[in-house]
N, C-alpha and C. Protein backbone atom coordinates (compact mmCIF):
# COMPACT_ATOMS: atom_id res chain seq x y z
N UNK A 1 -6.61 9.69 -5.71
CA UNK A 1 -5.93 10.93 -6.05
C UNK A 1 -6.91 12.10 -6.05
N UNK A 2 -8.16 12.02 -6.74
CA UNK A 2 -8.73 12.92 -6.74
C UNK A 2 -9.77 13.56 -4.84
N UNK A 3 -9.54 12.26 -4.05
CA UNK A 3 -9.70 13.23 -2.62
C UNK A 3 -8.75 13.87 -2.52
N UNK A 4 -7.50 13.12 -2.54
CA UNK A 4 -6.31 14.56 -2.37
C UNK A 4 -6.38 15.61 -3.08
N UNK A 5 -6.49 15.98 -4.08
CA UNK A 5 -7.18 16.95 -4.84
C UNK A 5 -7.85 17.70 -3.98
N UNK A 6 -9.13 17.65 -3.77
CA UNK A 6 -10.10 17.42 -2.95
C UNK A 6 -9.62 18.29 -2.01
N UNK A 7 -9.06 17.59 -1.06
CA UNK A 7 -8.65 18.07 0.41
C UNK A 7 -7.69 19.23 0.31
N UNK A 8 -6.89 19.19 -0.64
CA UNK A 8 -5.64 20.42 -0.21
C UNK A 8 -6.39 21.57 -1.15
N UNK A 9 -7.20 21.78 -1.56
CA UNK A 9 -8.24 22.14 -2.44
C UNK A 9 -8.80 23.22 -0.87
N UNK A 10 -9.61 22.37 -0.31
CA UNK A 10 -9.95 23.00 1.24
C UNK A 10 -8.86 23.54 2.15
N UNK A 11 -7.44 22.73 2.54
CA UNK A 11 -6.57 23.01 3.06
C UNK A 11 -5.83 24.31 2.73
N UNK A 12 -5.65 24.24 1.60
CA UNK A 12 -4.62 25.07 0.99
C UNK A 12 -4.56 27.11 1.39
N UNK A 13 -6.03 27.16 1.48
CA UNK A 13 -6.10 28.75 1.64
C UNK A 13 -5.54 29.35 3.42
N UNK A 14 -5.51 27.89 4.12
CA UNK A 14 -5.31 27.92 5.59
C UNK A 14 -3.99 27.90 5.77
N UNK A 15 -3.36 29.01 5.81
CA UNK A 15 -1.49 28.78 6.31
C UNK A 15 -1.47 28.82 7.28
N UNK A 16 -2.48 29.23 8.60
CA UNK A 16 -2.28 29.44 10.04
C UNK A 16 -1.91 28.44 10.45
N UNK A 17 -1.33 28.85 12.06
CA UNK A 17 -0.97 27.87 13.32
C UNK A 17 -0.32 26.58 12.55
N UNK A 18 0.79 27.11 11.78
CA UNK A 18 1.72 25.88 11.48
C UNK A 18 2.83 25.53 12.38
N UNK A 19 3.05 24.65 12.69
CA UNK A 19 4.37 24.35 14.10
C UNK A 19 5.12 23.23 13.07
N UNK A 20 6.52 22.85 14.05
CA UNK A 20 7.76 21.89 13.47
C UNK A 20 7.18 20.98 13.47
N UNK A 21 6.60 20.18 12.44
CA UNK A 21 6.71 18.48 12.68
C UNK A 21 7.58 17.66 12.16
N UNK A 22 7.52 16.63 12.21
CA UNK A 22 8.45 15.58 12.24
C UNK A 22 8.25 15.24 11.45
N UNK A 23 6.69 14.77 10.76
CA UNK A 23 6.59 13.62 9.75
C UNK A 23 6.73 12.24 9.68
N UNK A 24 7.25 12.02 10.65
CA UNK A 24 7.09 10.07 11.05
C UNK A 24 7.43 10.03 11.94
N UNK A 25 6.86 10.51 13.18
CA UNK A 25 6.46 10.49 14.64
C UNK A 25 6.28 9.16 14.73
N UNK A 26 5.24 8.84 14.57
CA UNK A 26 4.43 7.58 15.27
C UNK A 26 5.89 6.23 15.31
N UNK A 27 6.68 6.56 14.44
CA UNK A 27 7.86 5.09 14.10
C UNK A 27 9.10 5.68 14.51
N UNK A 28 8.98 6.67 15.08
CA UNK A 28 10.37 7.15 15.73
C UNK A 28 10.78 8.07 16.85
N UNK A 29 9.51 7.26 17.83
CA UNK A 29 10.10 7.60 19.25
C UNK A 29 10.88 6.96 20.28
N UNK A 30 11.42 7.28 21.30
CA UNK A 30 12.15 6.49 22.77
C UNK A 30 11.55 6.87 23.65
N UNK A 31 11.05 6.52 24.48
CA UNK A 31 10.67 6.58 25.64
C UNK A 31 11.28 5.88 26.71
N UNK A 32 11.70 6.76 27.55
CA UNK A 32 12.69 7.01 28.74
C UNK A 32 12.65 7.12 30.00
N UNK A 33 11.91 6.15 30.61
CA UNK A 33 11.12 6.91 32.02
C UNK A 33 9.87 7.39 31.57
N UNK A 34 10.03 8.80 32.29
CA UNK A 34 8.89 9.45 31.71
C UNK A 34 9.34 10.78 30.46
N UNK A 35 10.26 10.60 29.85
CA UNK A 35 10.74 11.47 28.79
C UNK A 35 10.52 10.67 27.35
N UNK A 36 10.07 11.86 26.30
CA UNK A 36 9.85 11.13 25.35
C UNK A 36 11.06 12.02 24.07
N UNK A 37 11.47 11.00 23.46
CA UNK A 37 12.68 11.65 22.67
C UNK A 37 12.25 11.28 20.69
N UNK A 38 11.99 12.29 20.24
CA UNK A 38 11.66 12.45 18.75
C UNK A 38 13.01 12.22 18.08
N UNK A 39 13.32 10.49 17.13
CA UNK A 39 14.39 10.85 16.58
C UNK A 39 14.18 10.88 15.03
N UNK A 40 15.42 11.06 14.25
CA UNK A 40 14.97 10.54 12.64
C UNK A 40 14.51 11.95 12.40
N UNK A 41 14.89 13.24 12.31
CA UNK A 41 14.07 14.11 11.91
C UNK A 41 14.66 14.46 10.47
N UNK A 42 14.52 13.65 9.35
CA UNK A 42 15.29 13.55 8.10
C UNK A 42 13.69 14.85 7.14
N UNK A 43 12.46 14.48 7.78
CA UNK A 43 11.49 15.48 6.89
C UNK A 43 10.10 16.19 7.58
N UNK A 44 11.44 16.71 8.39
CA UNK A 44 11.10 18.14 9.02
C UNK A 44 10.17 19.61 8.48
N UNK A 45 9.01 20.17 8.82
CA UNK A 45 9.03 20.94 8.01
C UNK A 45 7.97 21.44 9.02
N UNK A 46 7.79 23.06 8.42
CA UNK A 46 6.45 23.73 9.16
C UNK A 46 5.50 23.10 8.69
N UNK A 47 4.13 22.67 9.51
CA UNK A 47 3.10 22.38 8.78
C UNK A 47 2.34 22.70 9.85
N UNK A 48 1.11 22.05 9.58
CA UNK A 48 -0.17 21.47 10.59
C UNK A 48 0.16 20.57 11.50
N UNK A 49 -0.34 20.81 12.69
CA UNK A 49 -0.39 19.72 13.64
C UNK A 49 -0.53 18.48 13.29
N UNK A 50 -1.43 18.57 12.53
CA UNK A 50 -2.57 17.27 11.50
C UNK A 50 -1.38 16.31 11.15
N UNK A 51 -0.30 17.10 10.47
CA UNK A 51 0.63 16.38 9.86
C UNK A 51 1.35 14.98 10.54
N UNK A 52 1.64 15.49 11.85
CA UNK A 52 1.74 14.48 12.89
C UNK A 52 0.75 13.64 13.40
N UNK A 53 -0.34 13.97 13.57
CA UNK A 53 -1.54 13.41 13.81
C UNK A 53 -2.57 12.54 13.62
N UNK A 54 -2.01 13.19 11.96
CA UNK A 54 -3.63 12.09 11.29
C UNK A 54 -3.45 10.41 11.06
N UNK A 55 -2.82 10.11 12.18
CA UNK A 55 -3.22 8.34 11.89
C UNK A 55 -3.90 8.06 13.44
N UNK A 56 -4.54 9.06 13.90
CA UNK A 56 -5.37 9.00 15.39
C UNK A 56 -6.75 9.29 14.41
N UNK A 57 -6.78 9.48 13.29
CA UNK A 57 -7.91 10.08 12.71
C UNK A 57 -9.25 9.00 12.58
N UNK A 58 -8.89 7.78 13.06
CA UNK A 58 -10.29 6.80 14.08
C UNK A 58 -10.36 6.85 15.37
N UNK A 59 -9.42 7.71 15.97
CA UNK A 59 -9.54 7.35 17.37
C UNK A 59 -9.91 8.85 18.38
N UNK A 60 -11.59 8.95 18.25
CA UNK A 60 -11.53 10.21 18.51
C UNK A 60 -11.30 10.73 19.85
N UNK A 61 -11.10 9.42 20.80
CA UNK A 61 -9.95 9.76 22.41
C UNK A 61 -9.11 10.29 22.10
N UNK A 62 -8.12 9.73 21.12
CA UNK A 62 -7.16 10.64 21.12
C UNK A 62 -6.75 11.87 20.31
N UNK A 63 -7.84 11.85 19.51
CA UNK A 63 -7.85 13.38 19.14
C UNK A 63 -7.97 14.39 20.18
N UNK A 64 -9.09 14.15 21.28
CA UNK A 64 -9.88 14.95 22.11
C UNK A 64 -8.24 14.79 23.33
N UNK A 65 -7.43 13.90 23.37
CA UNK A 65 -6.69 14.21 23.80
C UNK A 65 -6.06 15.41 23.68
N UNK A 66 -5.28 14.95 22.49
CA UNK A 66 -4.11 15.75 21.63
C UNK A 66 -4.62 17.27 22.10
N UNK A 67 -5.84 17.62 21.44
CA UNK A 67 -6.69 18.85 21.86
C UNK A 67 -6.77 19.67 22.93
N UNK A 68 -6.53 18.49 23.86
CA UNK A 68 -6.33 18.94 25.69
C UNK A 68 -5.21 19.14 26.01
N UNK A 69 -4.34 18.58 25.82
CA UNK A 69 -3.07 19.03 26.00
C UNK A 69 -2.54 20.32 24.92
N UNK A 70 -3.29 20.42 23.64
CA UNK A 70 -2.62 21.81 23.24
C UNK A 70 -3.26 22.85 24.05
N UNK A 71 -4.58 22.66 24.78
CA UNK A 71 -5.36 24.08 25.14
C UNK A 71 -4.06 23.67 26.66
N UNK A 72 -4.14 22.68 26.83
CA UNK A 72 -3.18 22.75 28.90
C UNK A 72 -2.14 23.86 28.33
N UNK A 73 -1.52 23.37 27.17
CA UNK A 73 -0.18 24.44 27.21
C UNK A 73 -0.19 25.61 26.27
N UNK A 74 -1.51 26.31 25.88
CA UNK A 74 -1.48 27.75 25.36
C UNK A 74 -1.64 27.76 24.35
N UNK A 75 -1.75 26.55 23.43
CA UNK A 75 -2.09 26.54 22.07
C UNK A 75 -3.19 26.41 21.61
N UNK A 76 -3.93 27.33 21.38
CA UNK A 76 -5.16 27.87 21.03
C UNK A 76 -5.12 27.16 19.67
N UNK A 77 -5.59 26.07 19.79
CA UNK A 77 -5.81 25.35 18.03
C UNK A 77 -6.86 23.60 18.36
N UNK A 78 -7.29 23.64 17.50
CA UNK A 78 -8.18 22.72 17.50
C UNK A 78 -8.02 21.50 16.53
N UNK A 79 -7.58 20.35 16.38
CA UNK A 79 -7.61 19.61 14.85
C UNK A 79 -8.57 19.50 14.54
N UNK A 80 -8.10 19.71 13.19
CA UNK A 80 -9.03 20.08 12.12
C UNK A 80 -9.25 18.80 10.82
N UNK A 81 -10.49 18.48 10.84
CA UNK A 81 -11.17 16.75 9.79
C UNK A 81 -10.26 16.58 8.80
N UNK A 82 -10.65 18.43 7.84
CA UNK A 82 -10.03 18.35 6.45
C UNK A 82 -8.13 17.94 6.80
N UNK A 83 -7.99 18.53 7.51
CA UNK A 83 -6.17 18.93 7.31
C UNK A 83 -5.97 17.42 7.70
N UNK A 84 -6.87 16.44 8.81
CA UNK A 84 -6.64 14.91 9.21
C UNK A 84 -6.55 14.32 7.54
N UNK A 85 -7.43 14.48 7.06
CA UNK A 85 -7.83 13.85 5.67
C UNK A 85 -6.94 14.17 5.08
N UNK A 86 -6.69 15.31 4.39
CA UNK A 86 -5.31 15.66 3.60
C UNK A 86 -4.47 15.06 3.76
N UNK A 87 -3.63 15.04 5.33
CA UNK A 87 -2.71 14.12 5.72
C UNK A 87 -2.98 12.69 5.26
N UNK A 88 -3.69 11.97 5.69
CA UNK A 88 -4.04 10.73 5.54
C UNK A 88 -3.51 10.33 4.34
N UNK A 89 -4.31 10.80 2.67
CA UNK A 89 -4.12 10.94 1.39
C UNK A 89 -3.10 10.52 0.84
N UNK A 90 -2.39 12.04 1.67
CA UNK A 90 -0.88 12.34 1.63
C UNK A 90 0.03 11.24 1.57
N UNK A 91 -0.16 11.03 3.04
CA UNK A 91 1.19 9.83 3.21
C UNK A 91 1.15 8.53 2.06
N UNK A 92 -0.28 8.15 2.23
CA UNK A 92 -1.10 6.73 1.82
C UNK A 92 -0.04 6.81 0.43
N UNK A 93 -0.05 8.01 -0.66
CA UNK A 93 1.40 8.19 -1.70
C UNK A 93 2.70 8.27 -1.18
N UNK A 94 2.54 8.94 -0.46
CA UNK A 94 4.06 9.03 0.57
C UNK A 94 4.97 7.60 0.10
N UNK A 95 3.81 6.82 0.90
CA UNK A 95 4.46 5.77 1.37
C UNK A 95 4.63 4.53 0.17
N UNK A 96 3.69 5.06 -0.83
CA UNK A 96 3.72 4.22 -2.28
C UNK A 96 4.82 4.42 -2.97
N UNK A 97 5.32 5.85 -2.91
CA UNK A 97 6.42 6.08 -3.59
C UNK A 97 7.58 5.75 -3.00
N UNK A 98 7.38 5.59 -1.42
CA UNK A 98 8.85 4.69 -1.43
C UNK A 98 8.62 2.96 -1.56
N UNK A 99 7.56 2.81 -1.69
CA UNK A 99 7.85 1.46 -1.66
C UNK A 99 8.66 1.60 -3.30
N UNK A 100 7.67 2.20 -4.17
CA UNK A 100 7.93 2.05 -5.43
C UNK A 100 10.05 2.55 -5.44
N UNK A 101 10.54 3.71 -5.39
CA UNK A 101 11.36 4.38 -5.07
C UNK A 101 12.75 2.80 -5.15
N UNK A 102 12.15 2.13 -3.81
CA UNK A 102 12.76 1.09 -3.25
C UNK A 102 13.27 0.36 -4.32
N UNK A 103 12.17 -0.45 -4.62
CA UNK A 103 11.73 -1.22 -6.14
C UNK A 103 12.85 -0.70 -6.63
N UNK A 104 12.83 0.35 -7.36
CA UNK A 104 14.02 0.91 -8.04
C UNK A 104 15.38 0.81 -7.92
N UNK A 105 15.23 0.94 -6.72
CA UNK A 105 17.05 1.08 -5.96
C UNK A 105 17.47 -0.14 -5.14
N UNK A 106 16.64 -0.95 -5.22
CA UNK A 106 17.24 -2.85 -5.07
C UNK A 106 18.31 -2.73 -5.74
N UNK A 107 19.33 -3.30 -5.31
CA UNK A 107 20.44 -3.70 -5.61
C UNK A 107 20.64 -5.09 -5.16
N UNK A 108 20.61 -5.56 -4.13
CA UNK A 108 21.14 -7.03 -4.00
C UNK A 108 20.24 -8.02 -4.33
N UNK A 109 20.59 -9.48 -4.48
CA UNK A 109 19.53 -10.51 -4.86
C UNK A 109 18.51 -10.68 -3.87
N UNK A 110 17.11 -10.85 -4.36
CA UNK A 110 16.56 -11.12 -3.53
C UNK A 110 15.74 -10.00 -2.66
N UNK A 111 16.11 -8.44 -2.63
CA UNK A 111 16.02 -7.65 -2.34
C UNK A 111 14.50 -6.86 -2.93
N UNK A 112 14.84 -6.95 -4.53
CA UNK A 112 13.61 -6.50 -5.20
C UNK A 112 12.35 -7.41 -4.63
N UNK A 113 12.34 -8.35 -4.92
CA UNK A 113 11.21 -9.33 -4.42
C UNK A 113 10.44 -8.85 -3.15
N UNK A 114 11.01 -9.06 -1.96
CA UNK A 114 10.74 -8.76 -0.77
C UNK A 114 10.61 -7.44 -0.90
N UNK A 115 10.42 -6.37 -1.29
CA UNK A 115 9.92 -5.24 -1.10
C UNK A 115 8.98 -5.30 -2.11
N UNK A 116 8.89 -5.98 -3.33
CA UNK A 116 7.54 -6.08 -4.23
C UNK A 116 6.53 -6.87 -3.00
N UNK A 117 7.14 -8.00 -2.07
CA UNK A 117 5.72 -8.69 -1.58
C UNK A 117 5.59 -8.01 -0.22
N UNK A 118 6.34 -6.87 0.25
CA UNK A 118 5.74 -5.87 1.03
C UNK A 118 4.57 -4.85 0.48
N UNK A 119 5.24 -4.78 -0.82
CA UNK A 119 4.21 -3.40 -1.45
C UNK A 119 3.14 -4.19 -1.54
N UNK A 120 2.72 -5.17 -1.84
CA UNK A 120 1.51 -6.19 -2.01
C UNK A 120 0.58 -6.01 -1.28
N UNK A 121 1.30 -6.30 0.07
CA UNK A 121 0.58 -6.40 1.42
C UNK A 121 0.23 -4.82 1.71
N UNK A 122 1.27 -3.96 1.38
CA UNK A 122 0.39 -2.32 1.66
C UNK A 122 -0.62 -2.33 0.61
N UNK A 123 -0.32 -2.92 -0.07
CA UNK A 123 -1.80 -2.33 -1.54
C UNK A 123 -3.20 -3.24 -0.79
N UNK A 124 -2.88 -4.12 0.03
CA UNK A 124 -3.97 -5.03 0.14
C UNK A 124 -4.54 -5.20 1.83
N UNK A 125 -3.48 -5.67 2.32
CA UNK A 125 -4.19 -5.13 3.83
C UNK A 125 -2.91 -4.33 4.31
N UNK A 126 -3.75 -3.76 4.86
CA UNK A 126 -2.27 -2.38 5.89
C UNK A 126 -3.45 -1.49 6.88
N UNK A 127 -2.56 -1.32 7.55
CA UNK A 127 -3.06 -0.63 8.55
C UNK A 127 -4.30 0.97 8.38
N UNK A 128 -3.31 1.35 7.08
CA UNK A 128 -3.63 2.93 6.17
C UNK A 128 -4.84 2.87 5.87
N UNK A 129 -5.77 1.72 5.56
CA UNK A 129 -6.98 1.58 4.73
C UNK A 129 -7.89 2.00 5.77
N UNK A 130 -7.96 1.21 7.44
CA UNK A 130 -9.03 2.08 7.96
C UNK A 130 -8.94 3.38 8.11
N UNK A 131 -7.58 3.99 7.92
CA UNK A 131 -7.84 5.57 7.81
C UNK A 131 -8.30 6.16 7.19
N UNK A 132 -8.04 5.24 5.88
CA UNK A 132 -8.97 5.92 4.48
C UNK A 132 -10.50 5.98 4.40
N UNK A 133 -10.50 4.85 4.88
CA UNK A 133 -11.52 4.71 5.03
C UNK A 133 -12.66 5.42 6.26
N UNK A 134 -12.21 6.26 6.68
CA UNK A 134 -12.59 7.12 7.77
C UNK A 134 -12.60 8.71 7.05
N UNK A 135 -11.33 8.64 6.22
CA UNK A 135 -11.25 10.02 5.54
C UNK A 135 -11.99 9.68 4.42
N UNK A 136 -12.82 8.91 3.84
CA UNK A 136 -14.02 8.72 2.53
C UNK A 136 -15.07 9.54 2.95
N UNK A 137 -15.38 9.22 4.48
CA UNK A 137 -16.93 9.77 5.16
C UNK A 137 -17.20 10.91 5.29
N UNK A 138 -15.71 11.60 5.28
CA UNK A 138 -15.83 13.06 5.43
C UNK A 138 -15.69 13.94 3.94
N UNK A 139 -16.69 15.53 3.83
CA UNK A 139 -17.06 16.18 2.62
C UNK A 139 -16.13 15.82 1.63
């Protein structure tokens, strides 16, 4: 908690170059040929690029991608460590509170369980930790 602190601490004075994101990109695309279709847009909001972004935040190909294609099409913006990190933080609760959320709102048998021995497995191995662990290294 206290990197998030931390980070939106740095973030916060920066309102520039905010665009629409999605917020859970990465789990809710189609791809169509060569068309790509964004669905699920339930938490929509202006933000940072970052917002969409920061789970590339080990993979610095595809940062340096992402980067190239905003300068190909006119968008003078660069991602930025802190706003990756913030994000990162972010979700890493995001996603605690729905597990937790869930927990709550089980209703059928059997239901609570299996989302307690999902939350397990996010508290213990998940994918989120090498991100964190990438956003530790940075100020």
């Amino acid at each position: 908690m206290e990197r998030l602190k931390h980070f939106s601490a740095l973030c916060k004075a920066s309102k520039e170059r905010f665009h629409i994101t999605h917020g859970d990109a990465g789990g809710n695309c189609i791809l169509n040929e060569n068309q790509l279709f964004l669905v699920d847009w339930d938490t929509v909001m202006l933000a940072p690029i970052e917002r969409d972004a920061w789970i590339f935040i080990c993979d610095r190909n595809e940062i340096e991608k992402i980067n190239r294609i905003l300068s190909e099409n006119g968008i003078d913006y660069v991602l930025e460590q802190n706003r990756f990190c913030f994000y990162c933080y972010d979700f890493f609760f995001h996603y605690l509170n729905e597990y937790l959320k869930s927990i709550i709102e089980a209703k059928m048998e059997g239901q609570k369980e299996g989302i307690i021995n999902d939350l397990m497995g996010y508290l213990t191995d998940c994918w989120i930790y090498k991100r964190l662990e990438m956003a530790d290294t940075v100020g």
